[in-house]
Protein backbone atom coordinates (compact mmCIF):
# COMPACT_ATOMS: atom_id res chain seq x y z
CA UNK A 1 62.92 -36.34 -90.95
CA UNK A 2 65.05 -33.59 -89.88
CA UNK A 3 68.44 -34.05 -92.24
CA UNK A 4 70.60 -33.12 -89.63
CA UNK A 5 69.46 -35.03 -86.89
CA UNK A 6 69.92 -38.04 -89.60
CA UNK A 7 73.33 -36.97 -90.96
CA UNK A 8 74.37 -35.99 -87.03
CA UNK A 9 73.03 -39.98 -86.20
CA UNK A 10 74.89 -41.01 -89.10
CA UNK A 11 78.08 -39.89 -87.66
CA UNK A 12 77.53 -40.87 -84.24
CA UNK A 13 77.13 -44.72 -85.88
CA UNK A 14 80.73 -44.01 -87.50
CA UNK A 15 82.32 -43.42 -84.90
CA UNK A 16 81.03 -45.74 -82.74
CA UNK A 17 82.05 -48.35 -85.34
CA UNK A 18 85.42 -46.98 -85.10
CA UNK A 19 85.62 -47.48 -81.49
CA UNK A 20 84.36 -51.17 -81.55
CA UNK A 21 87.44 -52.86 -82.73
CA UNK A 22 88.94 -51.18 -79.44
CA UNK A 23 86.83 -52.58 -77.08
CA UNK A 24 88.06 -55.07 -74.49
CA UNK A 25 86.15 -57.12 -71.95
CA UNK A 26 86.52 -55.41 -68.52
CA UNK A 27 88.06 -52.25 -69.65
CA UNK A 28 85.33 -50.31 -68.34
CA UNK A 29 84.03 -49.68 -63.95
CA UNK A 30 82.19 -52.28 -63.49
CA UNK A 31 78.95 -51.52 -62.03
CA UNK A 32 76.70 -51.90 -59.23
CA UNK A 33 73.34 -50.91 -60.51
CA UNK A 34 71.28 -51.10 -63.44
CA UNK A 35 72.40 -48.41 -65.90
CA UNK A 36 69.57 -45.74 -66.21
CA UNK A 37 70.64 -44.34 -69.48
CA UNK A 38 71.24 -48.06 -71.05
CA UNK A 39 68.25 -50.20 -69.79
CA UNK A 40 65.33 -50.65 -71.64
CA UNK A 41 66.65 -47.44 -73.71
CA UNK A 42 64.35 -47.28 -76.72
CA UNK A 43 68.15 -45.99 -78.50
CA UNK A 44 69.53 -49.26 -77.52
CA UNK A 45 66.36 -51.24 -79.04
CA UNK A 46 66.60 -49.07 -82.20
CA UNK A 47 69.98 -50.26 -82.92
CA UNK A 48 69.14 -53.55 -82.09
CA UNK A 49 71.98 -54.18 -79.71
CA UNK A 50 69.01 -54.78 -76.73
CA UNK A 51 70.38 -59.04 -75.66
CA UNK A 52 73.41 -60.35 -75.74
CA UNK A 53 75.58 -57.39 -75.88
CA UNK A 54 77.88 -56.21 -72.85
CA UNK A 55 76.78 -53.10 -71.28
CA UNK A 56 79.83 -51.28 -71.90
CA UNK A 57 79.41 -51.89 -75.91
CA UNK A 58 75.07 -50.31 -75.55
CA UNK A 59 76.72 -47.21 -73.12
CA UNK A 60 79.50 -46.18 -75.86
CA UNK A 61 76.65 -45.95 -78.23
CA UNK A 62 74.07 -44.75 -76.09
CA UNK A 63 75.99 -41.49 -74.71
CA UNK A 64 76.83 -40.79 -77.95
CA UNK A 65 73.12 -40.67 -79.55
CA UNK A 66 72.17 -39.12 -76.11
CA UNK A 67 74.67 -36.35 -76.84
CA UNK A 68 73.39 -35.36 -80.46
CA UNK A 69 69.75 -35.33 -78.48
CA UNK A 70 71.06 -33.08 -75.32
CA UNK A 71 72.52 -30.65 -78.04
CA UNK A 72 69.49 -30.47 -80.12
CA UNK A 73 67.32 -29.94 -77.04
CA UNK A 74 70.11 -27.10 -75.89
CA UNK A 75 70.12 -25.44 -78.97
CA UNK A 76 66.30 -25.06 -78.93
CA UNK A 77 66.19 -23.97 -75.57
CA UNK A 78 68.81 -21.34 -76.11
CA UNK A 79 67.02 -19.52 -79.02
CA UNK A 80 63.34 -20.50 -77.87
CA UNK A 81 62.64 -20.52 -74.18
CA UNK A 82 64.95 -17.78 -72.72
CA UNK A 83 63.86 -18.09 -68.96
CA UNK A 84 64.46 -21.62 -68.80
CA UNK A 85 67.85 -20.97 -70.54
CA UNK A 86 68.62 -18.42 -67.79
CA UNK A 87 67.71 -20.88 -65.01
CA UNK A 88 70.03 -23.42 -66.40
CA UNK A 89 73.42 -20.75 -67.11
CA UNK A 90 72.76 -19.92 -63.94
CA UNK A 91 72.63 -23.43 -62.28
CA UNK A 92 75.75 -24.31 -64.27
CA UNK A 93 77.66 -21.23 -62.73
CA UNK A 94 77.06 -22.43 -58.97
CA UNK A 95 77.77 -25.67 -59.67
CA UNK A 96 81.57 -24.28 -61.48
CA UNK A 97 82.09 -22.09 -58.41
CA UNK A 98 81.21 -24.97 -55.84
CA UNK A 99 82.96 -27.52 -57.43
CA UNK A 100 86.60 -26.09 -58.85
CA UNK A 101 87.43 -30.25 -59.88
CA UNK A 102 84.78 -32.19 -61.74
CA UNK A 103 86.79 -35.38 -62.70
CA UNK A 104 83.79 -36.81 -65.02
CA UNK A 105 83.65 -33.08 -67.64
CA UNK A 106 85.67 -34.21 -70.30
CA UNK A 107 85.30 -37.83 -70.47
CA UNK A 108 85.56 -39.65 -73.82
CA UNK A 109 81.83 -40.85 -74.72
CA UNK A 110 82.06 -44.40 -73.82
CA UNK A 111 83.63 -43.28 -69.96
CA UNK A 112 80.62 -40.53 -69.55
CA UNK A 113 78.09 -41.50 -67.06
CA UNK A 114 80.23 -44.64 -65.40
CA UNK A 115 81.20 -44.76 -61.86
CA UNK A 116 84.81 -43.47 -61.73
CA UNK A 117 85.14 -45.12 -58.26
CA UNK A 118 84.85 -48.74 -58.05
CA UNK A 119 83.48 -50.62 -54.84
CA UNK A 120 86.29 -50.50 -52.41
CA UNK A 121 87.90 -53.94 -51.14
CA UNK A 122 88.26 -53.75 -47.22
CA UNK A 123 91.75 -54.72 -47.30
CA UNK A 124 92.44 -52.08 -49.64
CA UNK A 125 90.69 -48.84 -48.43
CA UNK A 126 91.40 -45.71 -50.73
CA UNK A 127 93.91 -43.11 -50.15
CA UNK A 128 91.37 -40.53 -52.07
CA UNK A 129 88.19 -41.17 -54.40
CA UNK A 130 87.16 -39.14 -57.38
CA UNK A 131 83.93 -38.31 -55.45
CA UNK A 132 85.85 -36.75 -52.78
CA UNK A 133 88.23 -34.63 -54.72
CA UNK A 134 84.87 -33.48 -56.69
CA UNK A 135 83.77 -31.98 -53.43
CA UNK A 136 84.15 -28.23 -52.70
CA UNK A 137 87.33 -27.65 -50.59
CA UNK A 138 85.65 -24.96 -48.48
CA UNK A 139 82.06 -23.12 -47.51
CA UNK A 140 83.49 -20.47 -49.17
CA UNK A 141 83.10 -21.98 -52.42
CA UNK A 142 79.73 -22.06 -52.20
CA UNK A 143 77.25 -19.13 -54.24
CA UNK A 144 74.99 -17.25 -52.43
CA UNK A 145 71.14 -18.84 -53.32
CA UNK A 146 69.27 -16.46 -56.22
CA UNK A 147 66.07 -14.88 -55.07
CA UNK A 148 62.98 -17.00 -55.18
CA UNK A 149 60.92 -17.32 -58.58
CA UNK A 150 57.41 -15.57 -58.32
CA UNK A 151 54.66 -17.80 -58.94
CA UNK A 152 54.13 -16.14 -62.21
CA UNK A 153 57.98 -16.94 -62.95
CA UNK A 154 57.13 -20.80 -61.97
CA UNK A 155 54.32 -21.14 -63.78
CA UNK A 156 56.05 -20.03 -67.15
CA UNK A 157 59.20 -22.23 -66.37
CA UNK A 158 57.00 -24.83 -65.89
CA UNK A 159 55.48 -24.11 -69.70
CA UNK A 160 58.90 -23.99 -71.02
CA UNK A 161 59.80 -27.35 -69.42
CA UNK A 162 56.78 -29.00 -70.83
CA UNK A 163 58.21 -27.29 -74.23
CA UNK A 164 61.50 -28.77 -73.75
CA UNK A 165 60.50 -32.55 -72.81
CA UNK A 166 57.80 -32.27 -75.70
CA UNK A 167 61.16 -30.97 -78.08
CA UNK A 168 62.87 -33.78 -76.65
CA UNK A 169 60.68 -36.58 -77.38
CA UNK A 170 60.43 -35.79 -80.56
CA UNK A 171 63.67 -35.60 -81.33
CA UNK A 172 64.51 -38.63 -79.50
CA UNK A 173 61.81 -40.24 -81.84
CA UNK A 174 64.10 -39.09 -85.42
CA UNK A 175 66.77 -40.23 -83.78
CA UNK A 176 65.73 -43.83 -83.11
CA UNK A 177 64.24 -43.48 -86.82
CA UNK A 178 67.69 -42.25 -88.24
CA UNK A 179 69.16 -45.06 -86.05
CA UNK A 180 66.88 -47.64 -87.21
CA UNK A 181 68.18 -47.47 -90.74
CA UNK A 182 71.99 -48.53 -89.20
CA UNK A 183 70.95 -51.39 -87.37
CA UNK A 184 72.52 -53.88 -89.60
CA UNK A 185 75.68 -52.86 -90.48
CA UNK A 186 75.58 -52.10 -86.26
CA UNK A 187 74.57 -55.76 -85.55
CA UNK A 188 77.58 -56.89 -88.35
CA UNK A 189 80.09 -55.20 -86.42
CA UNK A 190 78.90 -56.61 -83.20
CA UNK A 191 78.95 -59.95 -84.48
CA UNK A 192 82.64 -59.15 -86.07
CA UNK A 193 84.68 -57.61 -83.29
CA UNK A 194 82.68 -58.47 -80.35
CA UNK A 195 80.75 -61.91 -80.27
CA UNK A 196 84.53 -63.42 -80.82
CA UNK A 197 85.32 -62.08 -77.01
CA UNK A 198 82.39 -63.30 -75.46
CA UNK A 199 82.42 -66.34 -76.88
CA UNK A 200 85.66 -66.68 -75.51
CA UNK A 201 84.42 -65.60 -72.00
CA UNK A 202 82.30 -68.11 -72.15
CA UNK A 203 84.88 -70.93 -73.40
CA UNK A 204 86.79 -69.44 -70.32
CA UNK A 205 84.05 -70.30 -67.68
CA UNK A 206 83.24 -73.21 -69.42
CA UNK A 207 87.11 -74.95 -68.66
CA UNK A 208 87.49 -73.79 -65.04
CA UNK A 209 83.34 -75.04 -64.02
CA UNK A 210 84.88 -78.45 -66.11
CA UNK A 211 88.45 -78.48 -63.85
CA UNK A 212 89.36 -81.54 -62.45
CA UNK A 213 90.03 -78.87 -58.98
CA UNK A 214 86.32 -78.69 -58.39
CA UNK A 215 84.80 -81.38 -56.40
CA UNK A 216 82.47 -83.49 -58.49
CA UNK A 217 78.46 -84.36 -57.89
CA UNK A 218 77.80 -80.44 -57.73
């Protein structure tokens, strides 16, 4: 086990636990879809937290583990596979000149990845949307296309990428180890600061299906 991936998890699990007390029911967009960074996430069955926890509690955790993995992976790629690190620099400069606004850089962990625009309600159409503001203003903003890769240049990207998913899985396999060994003290704080709200939820639901308003027989 790499000791820094496991001290880096360690803190990731602090702070997380820190945040937990903070967390509300419905203070997060809800969301349309199933969440592709949160479902069936082998992080979110490491720490345990895989039924009866709200999405928004898995995605403050999850986008925090999956930060200590992006870094790890970026790190390697800088010093180890230099054209692939050159492909992305350069992919992250047209997309700062296209886009001069990019409301979701910057976004505390548990925020990153979320839809910043709800659905819309027809009665109450939106004056602007995040998406929209996100967009370049003009043509002009756009960067001219670089010159296309030889096959030679393809074919060792291509290696490098295989290097990078292969660098990636195996960090994302310490990581779920180093995770692992928090589970409980994750699964106690859970149960302390979050089972009370949804057991409330539920208490909620529970009193308005049992109101005298609704018609009985249903």
């Amino acid at each position: 086990m790499d000791g820094s991936i496991e001290a880096r998890v360690g803190d990731v699990v602090d702070d997380w636990l820190r945040w937990l007390p903070k967390w509300r029911p419905g203070t997060h967009t809800r969301r349309t879809r199933l969440c592709r960074t949160c479902f069936g996430s082998p992080v979110i069955r490491a720490a345990g937290l895989m039924t009866d926890v709200p999405h928004a509690v898995q995605h403050a955790l999850a986008m925090r583990v999956k930060a200590v993995i992006d870094g790890a992976v970026d790190a390697y790629t800088e010093s180890t596979l230099p054209l692939l690190s050159r492909e992305i620099h350069a992919n992250e400069e047209r997309k700062a000149a296209a886009a001069s606004y990019r409301p979701a850089d910057g976004l505390d962990p548990e925020y990153t990845g979320l839809e910043l625009d709800p659905p819309a309600e027809r009665e109450a159409p939106y004056l602007f949307t995040f998406a929209e503001l996100s967009r370049p203003a003009s043509p002009a903003a756009f960067v001219a296309e670089p010159a296309p890769l030889t096959p030679a240049e393809k074919a060792a990207i291509r290696a490098e990428l295989r290097l990078a998913d292969e660098y990636a899985a195996d960090v994302g396999g310490q990581v779920c180890t180093a995770l692992y060994r928090h589970r409980e003290r994750m699964l106690a704080a859970v149960d302390e600061f979050v089972e009370p709200w949804v057991q409330s939820l539920l208490a909620d639901l529970d009193s308005t299906l049992d109101s005298p308003l609704w018609p009985h027989g249903l």
